[in-house]
C-alpha atoms as a PDB file:
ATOM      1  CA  UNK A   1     108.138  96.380 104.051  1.00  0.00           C
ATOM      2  CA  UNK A   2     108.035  94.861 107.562  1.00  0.00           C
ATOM      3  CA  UNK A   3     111.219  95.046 109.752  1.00  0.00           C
ATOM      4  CA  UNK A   4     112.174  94.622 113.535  1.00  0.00           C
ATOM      5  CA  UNK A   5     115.273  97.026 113.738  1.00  0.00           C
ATOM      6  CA  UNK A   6     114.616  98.152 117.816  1.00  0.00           C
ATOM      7  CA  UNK A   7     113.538  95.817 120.157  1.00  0.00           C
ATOM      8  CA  UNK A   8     112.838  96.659 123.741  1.00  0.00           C
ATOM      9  CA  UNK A   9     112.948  94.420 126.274  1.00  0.00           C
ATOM     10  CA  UNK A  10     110.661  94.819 129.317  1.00  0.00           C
ATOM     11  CA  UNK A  11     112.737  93.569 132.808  1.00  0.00           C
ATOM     12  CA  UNK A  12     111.103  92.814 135.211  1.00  0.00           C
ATOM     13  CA  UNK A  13     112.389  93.948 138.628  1.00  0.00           C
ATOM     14  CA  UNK A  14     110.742  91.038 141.106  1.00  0.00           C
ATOM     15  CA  UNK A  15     111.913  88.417 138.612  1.00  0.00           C
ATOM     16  CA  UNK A  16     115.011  86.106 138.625  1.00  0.00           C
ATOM     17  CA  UNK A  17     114.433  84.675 135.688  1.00  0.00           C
ATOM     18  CA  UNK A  18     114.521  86.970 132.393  1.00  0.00           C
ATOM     19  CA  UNK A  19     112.581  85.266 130.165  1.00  0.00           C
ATOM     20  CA  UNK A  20     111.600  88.504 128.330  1.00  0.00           C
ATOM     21  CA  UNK A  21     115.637  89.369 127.760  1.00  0.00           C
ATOM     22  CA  UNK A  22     116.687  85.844 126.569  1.00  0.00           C
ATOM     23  CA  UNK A  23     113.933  85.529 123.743  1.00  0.00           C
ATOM     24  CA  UNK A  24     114.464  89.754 122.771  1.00  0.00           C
ATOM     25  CA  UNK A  25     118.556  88.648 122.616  1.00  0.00           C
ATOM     26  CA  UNK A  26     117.528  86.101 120.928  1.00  0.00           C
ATOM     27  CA  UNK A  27     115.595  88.011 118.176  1.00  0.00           C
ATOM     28  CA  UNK A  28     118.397  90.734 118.460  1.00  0.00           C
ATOM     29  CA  UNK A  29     120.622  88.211 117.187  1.00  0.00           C
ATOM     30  CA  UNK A  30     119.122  86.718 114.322  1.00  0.00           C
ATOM     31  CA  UNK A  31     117.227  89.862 113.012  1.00  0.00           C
ATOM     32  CA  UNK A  32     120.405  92.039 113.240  1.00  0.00           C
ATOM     33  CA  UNK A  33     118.899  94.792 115.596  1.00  0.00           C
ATOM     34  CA  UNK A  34     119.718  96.762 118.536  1.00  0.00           C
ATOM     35  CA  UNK A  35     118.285  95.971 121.831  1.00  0.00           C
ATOM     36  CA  UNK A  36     116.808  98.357 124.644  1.00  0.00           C
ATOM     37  CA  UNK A  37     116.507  97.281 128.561  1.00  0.00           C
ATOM     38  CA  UNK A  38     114.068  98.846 130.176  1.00  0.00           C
ATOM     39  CA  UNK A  39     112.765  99.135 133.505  1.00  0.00           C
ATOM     40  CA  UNK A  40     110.081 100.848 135.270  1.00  0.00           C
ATOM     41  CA  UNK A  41     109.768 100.716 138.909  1.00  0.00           C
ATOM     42  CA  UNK A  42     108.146 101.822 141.989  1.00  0.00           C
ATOM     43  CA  UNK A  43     108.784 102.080 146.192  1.00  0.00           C
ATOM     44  CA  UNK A  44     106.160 103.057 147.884  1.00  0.00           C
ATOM     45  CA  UNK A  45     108.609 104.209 151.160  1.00  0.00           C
ATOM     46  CA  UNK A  46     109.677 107.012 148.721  1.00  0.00           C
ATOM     47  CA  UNK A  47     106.284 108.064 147.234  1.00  0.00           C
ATOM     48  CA  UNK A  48     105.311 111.138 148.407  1.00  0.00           C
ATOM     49  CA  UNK A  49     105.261 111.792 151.967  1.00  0.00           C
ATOM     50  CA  UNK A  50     104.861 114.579 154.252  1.00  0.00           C
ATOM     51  CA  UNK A  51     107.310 112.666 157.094  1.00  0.00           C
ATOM     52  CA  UNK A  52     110.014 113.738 154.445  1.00  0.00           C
ATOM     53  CA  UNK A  53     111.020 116.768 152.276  1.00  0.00           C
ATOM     54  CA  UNK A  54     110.422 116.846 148.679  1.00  0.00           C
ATOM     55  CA  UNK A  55     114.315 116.911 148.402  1.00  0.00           C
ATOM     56  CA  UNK A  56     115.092 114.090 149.976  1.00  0.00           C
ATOM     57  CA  UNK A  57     112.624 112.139 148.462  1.00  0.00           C
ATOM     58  CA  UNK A  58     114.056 113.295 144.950  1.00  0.00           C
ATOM     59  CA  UNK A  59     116.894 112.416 145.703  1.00  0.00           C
ATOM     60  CA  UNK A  60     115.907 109.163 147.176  1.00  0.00           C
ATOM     61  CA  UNK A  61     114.040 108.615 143.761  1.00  0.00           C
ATOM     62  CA  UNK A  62     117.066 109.277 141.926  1.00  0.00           C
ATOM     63  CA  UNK A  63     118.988 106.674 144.190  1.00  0.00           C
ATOM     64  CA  UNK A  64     116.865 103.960 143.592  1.00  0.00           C
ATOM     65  CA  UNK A  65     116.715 104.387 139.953  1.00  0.00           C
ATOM     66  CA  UNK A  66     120.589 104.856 139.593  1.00  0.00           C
ATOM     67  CA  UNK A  67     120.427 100.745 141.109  1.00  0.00           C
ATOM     68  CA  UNK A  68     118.063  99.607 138.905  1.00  0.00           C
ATOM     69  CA  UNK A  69     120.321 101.121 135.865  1.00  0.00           C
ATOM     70  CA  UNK A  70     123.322  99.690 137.124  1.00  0.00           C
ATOM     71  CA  UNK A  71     122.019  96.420 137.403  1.00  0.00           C
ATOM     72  CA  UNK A  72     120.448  96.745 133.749  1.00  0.00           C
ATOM     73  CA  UNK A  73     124.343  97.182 132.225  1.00  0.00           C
ATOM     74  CA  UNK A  74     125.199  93.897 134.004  1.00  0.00           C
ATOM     75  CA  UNK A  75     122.378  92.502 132.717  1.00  0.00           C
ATOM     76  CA  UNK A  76     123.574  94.388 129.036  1.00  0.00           C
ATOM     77  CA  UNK A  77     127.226  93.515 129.430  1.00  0.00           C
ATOM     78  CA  UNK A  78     126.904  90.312 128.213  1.00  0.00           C
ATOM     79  CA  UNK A  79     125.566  90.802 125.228  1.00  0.00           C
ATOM     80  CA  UNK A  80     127.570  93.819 124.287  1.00  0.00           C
ATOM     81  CA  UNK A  81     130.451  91.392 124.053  1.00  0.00           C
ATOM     82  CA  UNK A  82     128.515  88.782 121.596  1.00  0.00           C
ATOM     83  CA  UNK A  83     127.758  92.243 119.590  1.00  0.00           C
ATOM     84  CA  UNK A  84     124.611  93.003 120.228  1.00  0.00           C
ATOM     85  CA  UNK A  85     124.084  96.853 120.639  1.00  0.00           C
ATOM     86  CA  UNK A  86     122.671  96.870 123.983  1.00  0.00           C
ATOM     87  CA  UNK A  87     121.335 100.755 125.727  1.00  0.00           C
ATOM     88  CA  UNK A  88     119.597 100.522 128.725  1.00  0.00           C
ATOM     89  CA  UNK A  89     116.865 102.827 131.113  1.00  0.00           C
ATOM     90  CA  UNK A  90     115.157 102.690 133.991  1.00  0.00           C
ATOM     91  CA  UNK A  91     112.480 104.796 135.269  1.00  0.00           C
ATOM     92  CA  UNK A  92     110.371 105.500 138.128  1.00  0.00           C
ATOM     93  CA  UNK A  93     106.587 104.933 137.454  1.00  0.00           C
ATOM     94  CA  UNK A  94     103.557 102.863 138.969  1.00  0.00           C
ATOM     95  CA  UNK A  95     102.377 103.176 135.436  1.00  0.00           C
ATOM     96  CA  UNK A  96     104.692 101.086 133.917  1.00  0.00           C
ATOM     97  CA  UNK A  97     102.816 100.323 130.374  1.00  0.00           C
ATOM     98  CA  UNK A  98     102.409 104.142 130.029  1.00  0.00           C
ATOM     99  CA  UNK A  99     106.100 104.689 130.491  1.00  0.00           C
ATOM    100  CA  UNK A 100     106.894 101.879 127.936  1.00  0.00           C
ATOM    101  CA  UNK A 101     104.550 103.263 125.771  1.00  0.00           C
ATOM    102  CA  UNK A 102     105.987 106.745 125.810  1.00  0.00           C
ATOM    103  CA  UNK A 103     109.884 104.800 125.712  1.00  0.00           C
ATOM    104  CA  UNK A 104     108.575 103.195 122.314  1.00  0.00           C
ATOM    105  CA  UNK A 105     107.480 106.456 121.178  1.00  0.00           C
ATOM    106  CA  UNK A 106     110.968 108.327 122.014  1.00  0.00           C
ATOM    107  CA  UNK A 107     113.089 105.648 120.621  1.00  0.00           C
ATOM    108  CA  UNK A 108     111.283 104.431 117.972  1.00  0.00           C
ATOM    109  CA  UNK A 109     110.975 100.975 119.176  1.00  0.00           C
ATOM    110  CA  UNK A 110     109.690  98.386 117.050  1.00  0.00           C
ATOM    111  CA  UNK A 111     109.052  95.615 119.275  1.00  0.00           C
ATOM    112  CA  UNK A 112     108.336  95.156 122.982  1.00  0.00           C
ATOM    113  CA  UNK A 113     108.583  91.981 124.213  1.00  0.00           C
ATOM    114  CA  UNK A 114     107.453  91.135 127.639  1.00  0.00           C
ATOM    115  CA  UNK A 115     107.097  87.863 129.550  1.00  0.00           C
ATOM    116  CA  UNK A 116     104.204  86.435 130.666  1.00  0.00           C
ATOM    117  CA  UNK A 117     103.579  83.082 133.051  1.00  0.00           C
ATOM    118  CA  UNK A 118     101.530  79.936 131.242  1.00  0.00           C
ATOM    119  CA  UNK A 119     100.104  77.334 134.075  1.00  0.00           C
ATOM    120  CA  UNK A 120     100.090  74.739 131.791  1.00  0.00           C
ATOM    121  CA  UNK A 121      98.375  72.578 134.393  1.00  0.00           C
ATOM    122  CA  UNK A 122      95.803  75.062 133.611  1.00  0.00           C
ATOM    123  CA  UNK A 123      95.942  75.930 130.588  1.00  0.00           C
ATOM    124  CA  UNK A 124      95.676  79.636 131.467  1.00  0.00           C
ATOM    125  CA  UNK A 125      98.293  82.376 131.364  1.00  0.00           C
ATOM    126  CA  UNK A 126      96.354  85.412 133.377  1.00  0.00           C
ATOM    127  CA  UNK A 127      97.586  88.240 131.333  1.00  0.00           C
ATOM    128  CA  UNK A 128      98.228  91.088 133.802  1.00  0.00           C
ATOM    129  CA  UNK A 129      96.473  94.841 133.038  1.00  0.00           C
ATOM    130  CA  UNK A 130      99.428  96.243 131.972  1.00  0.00           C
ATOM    131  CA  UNK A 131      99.566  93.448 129.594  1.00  0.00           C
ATOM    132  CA  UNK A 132      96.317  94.029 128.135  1.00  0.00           C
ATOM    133  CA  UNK A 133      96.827  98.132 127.611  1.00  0.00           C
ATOM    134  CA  UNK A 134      99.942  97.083 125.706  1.00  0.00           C
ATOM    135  CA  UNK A 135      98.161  95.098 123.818  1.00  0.00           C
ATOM    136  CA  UNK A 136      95.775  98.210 122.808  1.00  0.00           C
ATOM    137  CA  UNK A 137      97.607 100.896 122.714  1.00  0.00           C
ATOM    138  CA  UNK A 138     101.402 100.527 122.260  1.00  0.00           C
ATOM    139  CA  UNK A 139     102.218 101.700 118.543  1.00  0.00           C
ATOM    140  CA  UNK A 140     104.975  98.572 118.411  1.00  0.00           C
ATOM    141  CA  UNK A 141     104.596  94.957 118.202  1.00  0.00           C
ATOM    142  CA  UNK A 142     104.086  93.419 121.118  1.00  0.00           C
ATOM    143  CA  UNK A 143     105.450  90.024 121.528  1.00  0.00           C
ATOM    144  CA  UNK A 144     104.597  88.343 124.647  1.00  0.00           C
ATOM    145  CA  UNK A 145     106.402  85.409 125.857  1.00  0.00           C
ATOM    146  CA  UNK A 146     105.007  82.463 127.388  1.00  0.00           C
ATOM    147  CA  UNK A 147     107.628  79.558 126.378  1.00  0.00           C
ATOM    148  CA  UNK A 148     111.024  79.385 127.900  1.00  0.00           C
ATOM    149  CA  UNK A 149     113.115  79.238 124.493  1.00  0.00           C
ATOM    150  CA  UNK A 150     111.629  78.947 120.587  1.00  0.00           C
ATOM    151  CA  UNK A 151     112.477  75.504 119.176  1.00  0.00           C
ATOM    152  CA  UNK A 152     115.581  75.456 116.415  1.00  0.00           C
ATOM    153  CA  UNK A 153     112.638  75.028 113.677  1.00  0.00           C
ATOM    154  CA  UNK A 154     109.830  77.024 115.404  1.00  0.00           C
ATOM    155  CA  UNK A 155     106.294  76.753 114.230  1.00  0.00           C
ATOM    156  CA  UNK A 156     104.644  80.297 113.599  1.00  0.00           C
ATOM    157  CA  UNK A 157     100.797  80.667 112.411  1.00  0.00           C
ATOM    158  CA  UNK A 158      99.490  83.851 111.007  1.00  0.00           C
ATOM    159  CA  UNK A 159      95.653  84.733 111.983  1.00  0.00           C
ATOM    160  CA  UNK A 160      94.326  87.096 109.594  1.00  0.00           C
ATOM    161  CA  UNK A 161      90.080  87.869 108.777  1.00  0.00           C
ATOM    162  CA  UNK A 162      90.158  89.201 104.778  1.00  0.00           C
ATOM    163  CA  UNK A 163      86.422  88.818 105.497  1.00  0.00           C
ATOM    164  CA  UNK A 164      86.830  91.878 108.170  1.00  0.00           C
ATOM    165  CA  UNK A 165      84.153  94.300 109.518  1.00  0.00           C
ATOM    166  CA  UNK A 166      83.579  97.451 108.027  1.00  0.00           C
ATOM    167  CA  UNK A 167      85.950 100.167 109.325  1.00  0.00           C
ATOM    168  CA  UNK A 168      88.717  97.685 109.137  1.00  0.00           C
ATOM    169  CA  UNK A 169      92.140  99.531 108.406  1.00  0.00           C
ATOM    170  CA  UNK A 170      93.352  98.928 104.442  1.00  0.00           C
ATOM    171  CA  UNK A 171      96.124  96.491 103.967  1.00  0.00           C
ATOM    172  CA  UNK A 172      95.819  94.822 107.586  1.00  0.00           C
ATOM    173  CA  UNK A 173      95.538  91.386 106.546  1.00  0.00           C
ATOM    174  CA  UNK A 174      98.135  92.019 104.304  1.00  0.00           C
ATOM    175  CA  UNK A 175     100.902  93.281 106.790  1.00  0.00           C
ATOM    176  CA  UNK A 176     100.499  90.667 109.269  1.00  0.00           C
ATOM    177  CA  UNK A 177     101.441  87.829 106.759  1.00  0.00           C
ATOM    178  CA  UNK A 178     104.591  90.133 105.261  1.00  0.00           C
ATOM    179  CA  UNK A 179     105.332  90.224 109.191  1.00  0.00           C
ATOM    180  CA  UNK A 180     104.671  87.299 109.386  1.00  0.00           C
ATOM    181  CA  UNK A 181     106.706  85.816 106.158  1.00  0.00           C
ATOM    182  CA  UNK A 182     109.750  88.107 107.081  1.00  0.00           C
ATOM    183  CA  UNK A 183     109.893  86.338 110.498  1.00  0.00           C
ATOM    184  CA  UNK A 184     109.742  82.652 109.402  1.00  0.00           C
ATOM    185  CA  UNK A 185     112.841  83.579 106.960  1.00  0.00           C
ATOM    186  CA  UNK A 186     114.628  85.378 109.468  1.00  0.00           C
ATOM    187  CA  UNK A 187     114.161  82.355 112.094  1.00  0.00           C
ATOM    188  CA  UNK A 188     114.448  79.722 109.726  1.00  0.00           C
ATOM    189  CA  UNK A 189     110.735  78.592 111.044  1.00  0.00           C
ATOM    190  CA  UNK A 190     107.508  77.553 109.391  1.00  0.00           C
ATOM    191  CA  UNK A 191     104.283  78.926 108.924  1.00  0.00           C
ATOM    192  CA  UNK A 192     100.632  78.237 108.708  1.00  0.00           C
ATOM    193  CA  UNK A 193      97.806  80.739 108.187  1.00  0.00           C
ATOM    194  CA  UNK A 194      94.588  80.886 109.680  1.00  0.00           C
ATOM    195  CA  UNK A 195      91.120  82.254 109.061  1.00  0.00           C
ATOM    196  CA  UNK A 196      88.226  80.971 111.292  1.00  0.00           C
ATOM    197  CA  UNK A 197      84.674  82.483 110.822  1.00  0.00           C
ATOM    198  CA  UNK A 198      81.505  82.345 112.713  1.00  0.00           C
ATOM    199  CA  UNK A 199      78.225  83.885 111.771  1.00  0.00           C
ATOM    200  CA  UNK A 200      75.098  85.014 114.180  1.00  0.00           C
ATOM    201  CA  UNK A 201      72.799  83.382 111.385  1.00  0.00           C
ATOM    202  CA  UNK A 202      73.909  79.767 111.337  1.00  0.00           C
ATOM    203  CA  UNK A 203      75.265  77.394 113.529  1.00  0.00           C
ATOM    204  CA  UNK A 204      79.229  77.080 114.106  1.00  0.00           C
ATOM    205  CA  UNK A 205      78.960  73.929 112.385  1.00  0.00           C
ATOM    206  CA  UNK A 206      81.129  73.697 109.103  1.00  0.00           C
ATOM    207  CA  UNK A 207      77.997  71.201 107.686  1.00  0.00           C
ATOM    208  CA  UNK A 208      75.460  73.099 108.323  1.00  0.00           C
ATOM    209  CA  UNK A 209      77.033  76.786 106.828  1.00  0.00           C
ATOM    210  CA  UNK A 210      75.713  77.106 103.389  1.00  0.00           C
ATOM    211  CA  UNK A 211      78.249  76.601 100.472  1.00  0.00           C
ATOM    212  CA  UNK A 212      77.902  80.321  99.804  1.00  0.00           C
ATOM    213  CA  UNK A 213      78.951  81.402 102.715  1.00  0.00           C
ATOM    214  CA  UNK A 214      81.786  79.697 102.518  1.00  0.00           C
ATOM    215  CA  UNK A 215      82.991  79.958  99.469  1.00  0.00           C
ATOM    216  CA  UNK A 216      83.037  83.249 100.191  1.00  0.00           C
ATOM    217  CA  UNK A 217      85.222  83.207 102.505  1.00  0.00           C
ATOM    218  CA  UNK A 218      87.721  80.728 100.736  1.00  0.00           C
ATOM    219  CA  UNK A 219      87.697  82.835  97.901  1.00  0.00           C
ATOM    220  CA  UNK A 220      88.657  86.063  99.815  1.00  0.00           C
ATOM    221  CA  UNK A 221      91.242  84.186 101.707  1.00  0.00           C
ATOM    222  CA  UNK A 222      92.908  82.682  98.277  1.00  0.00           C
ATOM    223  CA  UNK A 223      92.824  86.275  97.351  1.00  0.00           C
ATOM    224  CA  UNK A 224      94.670  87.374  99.724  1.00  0.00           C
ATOM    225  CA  UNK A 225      97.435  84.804  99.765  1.00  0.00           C
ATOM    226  CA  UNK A 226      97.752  84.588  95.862  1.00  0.00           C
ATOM    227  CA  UNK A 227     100.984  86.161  95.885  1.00  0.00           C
ATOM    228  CA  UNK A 228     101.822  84.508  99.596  1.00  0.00           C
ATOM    229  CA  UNK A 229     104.933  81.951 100.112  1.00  0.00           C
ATOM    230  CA  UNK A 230     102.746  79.701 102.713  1.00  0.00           C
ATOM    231  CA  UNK A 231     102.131  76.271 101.171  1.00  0.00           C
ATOM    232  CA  UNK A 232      98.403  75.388 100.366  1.00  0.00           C
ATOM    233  CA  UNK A 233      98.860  72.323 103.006  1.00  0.00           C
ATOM    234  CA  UNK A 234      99.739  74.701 105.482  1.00  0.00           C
ATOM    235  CA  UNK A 235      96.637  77.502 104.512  1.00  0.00           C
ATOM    236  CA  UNK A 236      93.262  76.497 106.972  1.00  0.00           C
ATOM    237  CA  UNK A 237      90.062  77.958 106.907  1.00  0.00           C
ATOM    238  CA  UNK A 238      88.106  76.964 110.258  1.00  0.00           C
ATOM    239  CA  UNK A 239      84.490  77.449 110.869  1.00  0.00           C
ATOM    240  CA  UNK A 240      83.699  78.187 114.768  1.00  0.00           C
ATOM    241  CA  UNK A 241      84.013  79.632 117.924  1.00  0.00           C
ATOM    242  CA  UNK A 242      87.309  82.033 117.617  1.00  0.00           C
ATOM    243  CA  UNK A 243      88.977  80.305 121.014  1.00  0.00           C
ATOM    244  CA  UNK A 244      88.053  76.517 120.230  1.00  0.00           C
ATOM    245  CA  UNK A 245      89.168  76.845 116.600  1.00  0.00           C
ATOM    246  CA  UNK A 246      92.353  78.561 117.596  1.00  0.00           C
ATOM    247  CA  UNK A 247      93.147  76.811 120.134  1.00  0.00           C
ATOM    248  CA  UNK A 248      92.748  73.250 118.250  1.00  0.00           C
ATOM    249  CA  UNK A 249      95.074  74.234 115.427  1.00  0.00           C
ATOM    250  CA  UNK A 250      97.931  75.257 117.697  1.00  0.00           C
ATOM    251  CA  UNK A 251      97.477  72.107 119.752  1.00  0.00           C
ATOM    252  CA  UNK A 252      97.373  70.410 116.039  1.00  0.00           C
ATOM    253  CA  UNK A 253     100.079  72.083 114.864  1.00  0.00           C
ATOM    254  CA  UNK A 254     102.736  72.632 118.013  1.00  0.00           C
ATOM    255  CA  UNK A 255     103.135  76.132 116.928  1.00  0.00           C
ATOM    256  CA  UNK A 256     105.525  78.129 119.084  1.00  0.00           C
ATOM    257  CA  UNK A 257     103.910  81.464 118.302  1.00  0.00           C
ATOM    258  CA  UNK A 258     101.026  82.877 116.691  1.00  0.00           C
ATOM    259  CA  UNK A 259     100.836  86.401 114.872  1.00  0.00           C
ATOM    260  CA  UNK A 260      97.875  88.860 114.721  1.00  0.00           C
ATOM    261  CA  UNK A 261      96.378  92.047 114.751  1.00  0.00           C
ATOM    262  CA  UNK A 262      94.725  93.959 117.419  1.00  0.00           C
ATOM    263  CA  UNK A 263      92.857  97.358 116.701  1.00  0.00           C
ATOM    264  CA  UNK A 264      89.347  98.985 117.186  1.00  0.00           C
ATOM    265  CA  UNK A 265      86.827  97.417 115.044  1.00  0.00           C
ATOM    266  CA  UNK A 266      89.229  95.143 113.634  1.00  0.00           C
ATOM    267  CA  UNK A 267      90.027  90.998 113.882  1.00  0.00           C
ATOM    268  CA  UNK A 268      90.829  91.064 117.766  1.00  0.00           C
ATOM    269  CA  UNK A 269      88.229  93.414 118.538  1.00  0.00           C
ATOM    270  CA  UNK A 270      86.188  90.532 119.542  1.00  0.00           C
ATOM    271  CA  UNK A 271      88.884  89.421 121.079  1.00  0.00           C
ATOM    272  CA  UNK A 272      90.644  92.213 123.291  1.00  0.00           C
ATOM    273  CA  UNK A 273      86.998  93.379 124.313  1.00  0.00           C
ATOM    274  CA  UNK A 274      85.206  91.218 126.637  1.00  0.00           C
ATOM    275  CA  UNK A 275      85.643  88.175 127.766  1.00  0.00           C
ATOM    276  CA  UNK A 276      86.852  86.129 124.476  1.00  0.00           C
ATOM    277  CA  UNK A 277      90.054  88.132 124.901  1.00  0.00           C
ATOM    278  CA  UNK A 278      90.567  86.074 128.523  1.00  0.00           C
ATOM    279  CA  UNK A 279      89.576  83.162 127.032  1.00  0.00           C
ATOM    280  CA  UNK A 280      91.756  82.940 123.980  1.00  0.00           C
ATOM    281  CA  UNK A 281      94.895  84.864 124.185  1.00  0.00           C
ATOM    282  CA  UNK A 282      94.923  83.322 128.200  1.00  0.00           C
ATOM    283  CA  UNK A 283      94.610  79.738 127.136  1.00  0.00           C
ATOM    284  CA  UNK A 284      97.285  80.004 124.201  1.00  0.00           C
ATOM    285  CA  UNK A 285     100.355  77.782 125.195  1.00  0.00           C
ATOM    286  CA  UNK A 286     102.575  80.150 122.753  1.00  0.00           C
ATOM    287  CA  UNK A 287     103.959  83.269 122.454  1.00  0.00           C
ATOM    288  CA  UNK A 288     101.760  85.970 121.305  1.00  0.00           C
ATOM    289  CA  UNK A 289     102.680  88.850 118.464  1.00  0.00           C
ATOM    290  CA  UNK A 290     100.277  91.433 118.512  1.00  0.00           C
ATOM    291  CA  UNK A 291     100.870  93.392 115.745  1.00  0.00           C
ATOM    292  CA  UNK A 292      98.951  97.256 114.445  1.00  0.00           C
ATOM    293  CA  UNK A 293      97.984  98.821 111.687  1.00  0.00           C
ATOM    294  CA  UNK A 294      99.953 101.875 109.739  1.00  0.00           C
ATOM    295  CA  UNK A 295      99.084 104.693 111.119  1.00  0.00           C
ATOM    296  CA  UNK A 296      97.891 103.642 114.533  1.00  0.00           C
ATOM    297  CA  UNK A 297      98.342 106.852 117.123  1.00  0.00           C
ATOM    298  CA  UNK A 298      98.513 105.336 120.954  1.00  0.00           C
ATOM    299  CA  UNK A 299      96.108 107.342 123.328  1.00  0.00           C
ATOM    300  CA  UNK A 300      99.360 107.762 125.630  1.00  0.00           C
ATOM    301  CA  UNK A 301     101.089 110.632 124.869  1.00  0.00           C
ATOM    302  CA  UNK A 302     104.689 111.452 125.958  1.00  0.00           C
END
């Protein structure tokens, strides 16, 4: 069964505004979980340098972080006293996806959520690097953040492909629309699922697929939602180009987020490798859940 019992919020040390630790509060609240700060940062003045000793610049290290930590329980302080249960870290690192990474492996995070900034003049979001090796290889959710607060009755959409590639993990499809199900009761929010498809032998034109091809695809996706709470008005199968059809049913929609899955030969394969990942997950005006598979192993290690 999906659950979101450790969140971990990534701050962001250049940043005034938080917009990472007001939406992870947020979920803290209303999914009953305990919350993580963390921190990673860098200065190159006490990098390594042979003007200095190695002591000193330990210990200079050490000073630095000690700052950032103290400002991360101000930051907590206020939430301890709504009753959240709030611990905090901060790290030294230039690295600082690989030392989240290894933070959700020690602590057994189960969702990172990290900010990101939409131009909405536009319409692009330019996802960072960091951003995009969290998307492939952190073993937790990854919700990044593009709005400034969720709407009282927010607007989810699930994106799942039943119809997926060989070598697809078991069950995928599945998980993402329990994930997706447990959030829109937890957040008292609505949800729509999506499944667009394309094919290299006909045109991306829903007229001019052949009825077989399609009902193929409806059938697999009825399949897979028999036993689904997600109102048939609310269910859309979309023939064309990932981005365009994506993009038009959020636009159509207002959603607030959408949920999917990203892993090696799998929906957002296409997606996370090349340049379809810029173009899609970029252009999205929402916030973006990234869930993976059971099982997944991140190539960082701690």
């Amino acid at each position: 069964m999906f659950a979101i019992n450790r969140i971990m919020a990534v701050i962001d040390p250049g940043s005034e505004t938080q917009r990472a630790l007001a939406r992870a509060a947020e979920f803290a609240r209303k999914l009953d979980a305990e919350l993580i700060l963390f921190l990673c940062d860098y200065s190159a003045s006490l990098a390594d340098s042979p003007l200095l000793s190695a002591s000193i610049q330990s210990r200079g290290r050490q000073a630095f972080i000690h700052e950032k930590k103290l400002w991360l329980e101000q930051l907590a302080q206020p939430l301890r006293e709504q009753g959240i249960v709030v611990d905090t870290e901060a790290v030294w690192g230039k690295r600082f996806y690989a030392e989240a990474i290894r933070k959700c492996l020690r602590s057994h995070v189960d969702l990172v959520v990290k900010a990101t900034e939409h131009h909405s003049k536009i319409r692009r979001t330019f996802f960072s690097s960091s951003d995009w090796h969290l998307i492939r290889e952190c073993p937790a959710a990854v919700l990044l953040v593009k709005l400034d607060e969720l709407p009282a009755e927010a607007k989810l959409i699930a994106a799942v492909d039943p119809v997926a590639e060989q070598g697809a993990p078991p069950h995928f499809d599945r998980k993402i629309i329990d994930a997706a199900e447990w959030l829109r009761d937890k957040l008292q929010a609505s949800l729509s699922v999506v499944h667009w498809y394309e094919s290299p032998y006909f045109p991306a034109d829903e007229d001019k697929i052949p009825p077989a091809v399609k009902q193929t695809h409806e059938e697999m996706l009825a399949a897979l939602l028999a036993d689904c709470d997600v109102a048939p008005e609310n269910v859309h199968l979309r023939a064309g180009e990932n981005e365009q059809a994506l993009l038009e049913l959020v636009s159509a929609t207002h959603a607030d987020m959408v949920i999917m899955g990203a892993v090696a030969r799998y929906f957002l394969e296409r997606l996370v490798i090349g340049s379809s990942a810029e173009k899609i997950l970029d252009r999205l005006p929402c916030d973006i859940l990234v869930l993976k598979p059971d099982g997944f192993v991140s190539p960082v290690m701690l």
